[in-house]
PDB file of N, CA and C in Angstrom:
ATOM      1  N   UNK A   1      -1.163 -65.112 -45.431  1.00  0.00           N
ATOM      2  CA  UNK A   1      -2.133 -64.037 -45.453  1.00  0.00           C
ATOM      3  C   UNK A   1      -2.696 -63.799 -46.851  1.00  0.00           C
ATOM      4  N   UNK A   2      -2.109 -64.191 -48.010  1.00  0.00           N
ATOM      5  CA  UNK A   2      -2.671 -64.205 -49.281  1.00  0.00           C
ATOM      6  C   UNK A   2      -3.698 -64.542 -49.498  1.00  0.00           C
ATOM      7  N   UNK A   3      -4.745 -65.141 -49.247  1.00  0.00           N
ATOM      8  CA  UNK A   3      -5.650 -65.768 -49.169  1.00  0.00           C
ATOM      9  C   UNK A   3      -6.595 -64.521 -48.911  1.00  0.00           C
ATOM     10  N   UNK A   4      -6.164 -63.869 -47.356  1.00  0.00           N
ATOM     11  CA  UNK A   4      -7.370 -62.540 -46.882  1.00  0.00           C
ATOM     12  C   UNK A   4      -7.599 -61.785 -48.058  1.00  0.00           C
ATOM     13  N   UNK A   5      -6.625 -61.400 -49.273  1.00  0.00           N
ATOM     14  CA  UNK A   5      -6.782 -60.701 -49.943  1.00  0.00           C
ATOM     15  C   UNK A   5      -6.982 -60.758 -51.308  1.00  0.00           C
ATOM     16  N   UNK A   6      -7.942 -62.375 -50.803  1.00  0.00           N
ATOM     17  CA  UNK A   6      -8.400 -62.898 -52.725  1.00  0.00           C
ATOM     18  C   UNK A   6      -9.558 -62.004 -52.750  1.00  0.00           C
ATOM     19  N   UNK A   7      -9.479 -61.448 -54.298  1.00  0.00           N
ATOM     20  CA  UNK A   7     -11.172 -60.575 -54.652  1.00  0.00           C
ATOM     21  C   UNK A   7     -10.593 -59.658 -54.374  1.00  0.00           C
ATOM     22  N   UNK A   8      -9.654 -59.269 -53.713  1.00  0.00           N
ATOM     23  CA  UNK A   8      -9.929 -57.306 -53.471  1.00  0.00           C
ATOM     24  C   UNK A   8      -8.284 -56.927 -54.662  1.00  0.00           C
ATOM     25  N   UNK A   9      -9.090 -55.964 -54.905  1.00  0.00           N
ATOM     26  CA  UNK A   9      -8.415 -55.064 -56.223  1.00  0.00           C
ATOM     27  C   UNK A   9      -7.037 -54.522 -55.343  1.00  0.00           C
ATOM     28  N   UNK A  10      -5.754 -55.225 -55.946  1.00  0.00           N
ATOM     29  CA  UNK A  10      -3.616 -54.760 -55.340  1.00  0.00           C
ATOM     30  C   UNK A  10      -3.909 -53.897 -54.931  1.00  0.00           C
ATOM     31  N   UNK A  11      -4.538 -53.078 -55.735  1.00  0.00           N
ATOM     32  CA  UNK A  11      -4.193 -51.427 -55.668  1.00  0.00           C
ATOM     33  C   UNK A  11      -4.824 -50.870 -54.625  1.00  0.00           C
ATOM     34  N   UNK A  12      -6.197 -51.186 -53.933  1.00  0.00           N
ATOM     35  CA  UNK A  12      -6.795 -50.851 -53.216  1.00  0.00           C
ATOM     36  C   UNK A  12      -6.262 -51.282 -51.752  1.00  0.00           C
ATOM     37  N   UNK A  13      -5.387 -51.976 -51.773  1.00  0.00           N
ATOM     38  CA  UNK A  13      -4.830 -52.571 -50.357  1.00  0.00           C
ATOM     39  C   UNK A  13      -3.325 -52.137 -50.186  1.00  0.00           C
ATOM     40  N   UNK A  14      -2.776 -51.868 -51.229  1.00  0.00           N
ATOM     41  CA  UNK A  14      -1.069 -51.528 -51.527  1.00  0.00           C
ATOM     42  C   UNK A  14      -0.485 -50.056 -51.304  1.00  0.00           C
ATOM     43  N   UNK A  15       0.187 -49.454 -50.813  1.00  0.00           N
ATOM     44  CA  UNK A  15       0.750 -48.395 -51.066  1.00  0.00           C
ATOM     45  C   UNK A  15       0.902 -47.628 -52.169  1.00  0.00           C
ATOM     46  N   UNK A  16       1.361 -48.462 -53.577  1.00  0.00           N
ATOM     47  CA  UNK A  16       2.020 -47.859 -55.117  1.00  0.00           C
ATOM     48  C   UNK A  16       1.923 -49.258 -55.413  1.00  0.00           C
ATOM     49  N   UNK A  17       2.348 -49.094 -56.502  1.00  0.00           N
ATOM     50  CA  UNK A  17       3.020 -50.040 -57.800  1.00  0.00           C
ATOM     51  C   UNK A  17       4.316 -50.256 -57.298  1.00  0.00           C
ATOM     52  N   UNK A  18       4.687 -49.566 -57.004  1.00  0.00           N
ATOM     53  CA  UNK A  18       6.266 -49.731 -56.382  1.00  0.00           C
ATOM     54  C   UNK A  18       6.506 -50.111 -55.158  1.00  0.00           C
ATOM     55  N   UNK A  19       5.593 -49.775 -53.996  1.00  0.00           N
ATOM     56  CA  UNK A  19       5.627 -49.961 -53.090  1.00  0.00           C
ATOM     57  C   UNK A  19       4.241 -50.596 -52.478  1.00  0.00           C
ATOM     58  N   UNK A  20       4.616 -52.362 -52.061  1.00  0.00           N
ATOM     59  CA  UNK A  20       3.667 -52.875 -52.561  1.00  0.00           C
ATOM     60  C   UNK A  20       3.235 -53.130 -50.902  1.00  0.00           C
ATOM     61  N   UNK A  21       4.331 -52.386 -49.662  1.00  0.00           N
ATOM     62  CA  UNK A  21       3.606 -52.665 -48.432  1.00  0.00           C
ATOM     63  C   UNK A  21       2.045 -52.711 -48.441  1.00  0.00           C
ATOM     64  N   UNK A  22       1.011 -52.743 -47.922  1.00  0.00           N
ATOM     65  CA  UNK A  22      -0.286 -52.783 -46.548  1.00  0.00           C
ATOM     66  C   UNK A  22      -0.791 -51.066 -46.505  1.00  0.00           C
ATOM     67  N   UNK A  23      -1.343 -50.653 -47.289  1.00  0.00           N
ATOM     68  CA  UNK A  23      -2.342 -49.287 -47.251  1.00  0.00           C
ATOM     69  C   UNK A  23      -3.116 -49.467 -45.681  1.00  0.00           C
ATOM     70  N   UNK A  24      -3.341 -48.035 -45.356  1.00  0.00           N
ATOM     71  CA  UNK A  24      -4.442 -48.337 -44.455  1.00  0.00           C
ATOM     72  C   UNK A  24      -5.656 -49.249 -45.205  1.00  0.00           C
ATOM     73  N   UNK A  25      -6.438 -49.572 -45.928  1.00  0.00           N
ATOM     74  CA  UNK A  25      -6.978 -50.439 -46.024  1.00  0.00           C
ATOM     75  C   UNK A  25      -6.397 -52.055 -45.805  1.00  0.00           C
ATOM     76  N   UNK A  26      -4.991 -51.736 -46.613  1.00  0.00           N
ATOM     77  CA  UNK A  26      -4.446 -53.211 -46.240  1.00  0.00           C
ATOM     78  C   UNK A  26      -4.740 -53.933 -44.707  1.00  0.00           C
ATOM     79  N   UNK A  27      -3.975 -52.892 -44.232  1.00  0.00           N
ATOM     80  CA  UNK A  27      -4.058 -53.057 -42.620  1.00  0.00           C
ATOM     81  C   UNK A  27      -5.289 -53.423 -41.966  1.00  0.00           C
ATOM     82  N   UNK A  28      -6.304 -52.841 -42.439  1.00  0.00           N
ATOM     83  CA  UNK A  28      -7.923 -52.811 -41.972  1.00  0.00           C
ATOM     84  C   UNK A  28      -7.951 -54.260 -42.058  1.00  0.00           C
ATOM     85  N   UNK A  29      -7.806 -54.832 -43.656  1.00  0.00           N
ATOM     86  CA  UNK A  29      -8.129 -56.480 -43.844  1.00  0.00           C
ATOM     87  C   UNK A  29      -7.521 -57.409 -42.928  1.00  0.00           C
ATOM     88  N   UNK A  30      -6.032 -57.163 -42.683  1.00  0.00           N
ATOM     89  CA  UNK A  30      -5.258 -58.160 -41.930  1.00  0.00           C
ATOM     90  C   UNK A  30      -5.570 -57.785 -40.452  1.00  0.00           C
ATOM     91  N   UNK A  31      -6.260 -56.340 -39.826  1.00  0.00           N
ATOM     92  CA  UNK A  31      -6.869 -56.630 -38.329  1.00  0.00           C
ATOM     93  C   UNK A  31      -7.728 -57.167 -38.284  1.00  0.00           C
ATOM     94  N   UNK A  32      -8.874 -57.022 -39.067  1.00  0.00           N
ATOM     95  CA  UNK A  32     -10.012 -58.058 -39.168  1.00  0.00           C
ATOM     96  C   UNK A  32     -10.032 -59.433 -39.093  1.00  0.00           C
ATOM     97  N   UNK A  33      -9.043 -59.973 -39.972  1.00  0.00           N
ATOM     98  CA  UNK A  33      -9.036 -61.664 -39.924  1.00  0.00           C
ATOM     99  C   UNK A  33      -7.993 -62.014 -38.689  1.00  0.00           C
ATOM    100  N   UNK A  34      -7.330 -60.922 -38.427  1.00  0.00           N
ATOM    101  CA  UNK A  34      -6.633 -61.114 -37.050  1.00  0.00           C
ATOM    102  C   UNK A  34      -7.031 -61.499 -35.930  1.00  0.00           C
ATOM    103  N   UNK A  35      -8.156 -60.589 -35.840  1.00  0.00           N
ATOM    104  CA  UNK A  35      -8.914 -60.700 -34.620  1.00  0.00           C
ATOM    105  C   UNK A  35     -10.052 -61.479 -34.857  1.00  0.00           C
ATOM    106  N   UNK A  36     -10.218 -61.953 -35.734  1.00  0.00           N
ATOM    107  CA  UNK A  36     -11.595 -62.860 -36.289  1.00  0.00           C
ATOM    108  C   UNK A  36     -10.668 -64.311 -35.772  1.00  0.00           C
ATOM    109  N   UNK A  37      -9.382 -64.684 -35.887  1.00  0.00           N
ATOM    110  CA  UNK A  37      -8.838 -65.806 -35.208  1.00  0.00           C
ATOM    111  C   UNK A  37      -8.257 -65.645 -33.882  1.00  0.00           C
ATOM    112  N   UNK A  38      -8.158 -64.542 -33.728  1.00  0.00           N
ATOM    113  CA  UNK A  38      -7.991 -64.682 -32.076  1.00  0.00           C
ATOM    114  C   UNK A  38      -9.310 -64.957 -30.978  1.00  0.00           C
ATOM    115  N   UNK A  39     -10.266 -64.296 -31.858  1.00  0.00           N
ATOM    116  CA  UNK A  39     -11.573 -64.809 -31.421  1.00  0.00           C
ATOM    117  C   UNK A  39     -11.893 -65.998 -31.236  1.00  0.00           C
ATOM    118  N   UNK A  40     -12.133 -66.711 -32.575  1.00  0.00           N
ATOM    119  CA  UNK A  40     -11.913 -68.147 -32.550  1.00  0.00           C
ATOM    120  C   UNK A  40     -11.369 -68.923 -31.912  1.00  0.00           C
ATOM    121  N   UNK A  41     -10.263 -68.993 -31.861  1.00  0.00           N
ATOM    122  CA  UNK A  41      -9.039 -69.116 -31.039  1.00  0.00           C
ATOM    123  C   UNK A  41      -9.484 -69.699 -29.650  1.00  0.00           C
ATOM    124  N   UNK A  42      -9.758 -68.590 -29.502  1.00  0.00           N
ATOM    125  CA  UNK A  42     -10.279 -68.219 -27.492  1.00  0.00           C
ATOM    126  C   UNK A  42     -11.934 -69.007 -27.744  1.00  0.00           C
ATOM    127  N   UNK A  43     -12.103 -69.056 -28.396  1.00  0.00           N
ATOM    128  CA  UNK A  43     -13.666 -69.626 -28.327  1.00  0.00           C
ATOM    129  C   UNK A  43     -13.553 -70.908 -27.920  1.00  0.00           C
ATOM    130  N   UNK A  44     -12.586 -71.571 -28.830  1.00  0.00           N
ATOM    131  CA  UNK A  44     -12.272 -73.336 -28.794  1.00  0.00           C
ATOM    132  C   UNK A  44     -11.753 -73.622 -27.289  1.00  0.00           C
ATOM    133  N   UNK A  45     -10.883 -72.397 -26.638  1.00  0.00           N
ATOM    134  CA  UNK A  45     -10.032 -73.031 -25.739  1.00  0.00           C
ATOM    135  C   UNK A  45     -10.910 -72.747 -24.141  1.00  0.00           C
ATOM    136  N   UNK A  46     -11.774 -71.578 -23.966  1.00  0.00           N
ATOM    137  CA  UNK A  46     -12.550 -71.068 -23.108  1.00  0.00           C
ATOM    138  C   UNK A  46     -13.525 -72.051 -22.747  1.00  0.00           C
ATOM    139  N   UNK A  47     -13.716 -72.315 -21.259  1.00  0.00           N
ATOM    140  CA  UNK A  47     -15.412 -73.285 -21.431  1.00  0.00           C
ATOM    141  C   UNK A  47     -16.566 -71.970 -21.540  1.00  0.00           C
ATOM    142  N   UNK A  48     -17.266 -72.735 -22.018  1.00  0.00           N
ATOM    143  CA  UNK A  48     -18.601 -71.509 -22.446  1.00  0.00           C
ATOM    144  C   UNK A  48     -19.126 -70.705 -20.946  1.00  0.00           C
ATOM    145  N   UNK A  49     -18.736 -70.982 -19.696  1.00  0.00           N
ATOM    146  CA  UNK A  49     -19.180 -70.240 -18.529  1.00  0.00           C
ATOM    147  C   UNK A  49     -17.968 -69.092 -18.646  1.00  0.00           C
ATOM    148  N   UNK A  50     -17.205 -69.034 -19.419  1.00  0.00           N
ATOM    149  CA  UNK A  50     -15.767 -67.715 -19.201  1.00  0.00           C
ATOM    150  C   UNK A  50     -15.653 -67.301 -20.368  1.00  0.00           C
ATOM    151  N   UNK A  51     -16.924 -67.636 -21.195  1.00  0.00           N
ATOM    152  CA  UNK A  51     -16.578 -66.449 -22.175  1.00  0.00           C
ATOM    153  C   UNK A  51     -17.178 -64.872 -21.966  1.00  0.00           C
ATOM    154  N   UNK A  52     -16.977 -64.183 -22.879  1.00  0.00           N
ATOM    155  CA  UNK A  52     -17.428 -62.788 -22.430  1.00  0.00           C
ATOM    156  C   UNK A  52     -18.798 -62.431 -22.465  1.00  0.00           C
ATOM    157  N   UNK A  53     -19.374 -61.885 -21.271  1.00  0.00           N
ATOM    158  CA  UNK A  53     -20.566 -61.608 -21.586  1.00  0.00           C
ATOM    159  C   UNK A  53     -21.662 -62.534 -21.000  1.00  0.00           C
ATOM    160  N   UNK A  54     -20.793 -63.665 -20.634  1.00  0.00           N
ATOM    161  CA  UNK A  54     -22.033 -64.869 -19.795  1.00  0.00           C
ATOM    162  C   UNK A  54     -21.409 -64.774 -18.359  1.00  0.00           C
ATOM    163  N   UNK A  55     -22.803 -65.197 -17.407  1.00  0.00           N
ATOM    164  CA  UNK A  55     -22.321 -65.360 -16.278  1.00  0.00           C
ATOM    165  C   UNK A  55     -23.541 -65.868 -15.387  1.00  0.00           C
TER     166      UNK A  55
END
């Protein structure tokens, strides 16, 4: 997951200095790319008549 959080400023994603868990922002970044590959994911494996939204 290191990677999601090249460019963005520790502090803005971290709890403390001390406590270096996932801020609600942290969290925000890692649902985003979460669901940005589960998306994906399902894109590759779905035929294009079962994806969402076509029919």
């Amino acid at each position: 997951m290191a990677p999601w959080f090249e460019g963005l400023n520790e502090s803005s994603v971290e709890n403390s200095k001390i406590d270096s868990h996932p801020n609600a922002e942290g969290h925000r970044v890692m649902a985003e790319h979460m669901a940005n590959d589960i998306v994906d994911y399902w894109a590759k494996k779905s035929p294009p008549t079962m994806m969402v939204g076509q029919r």
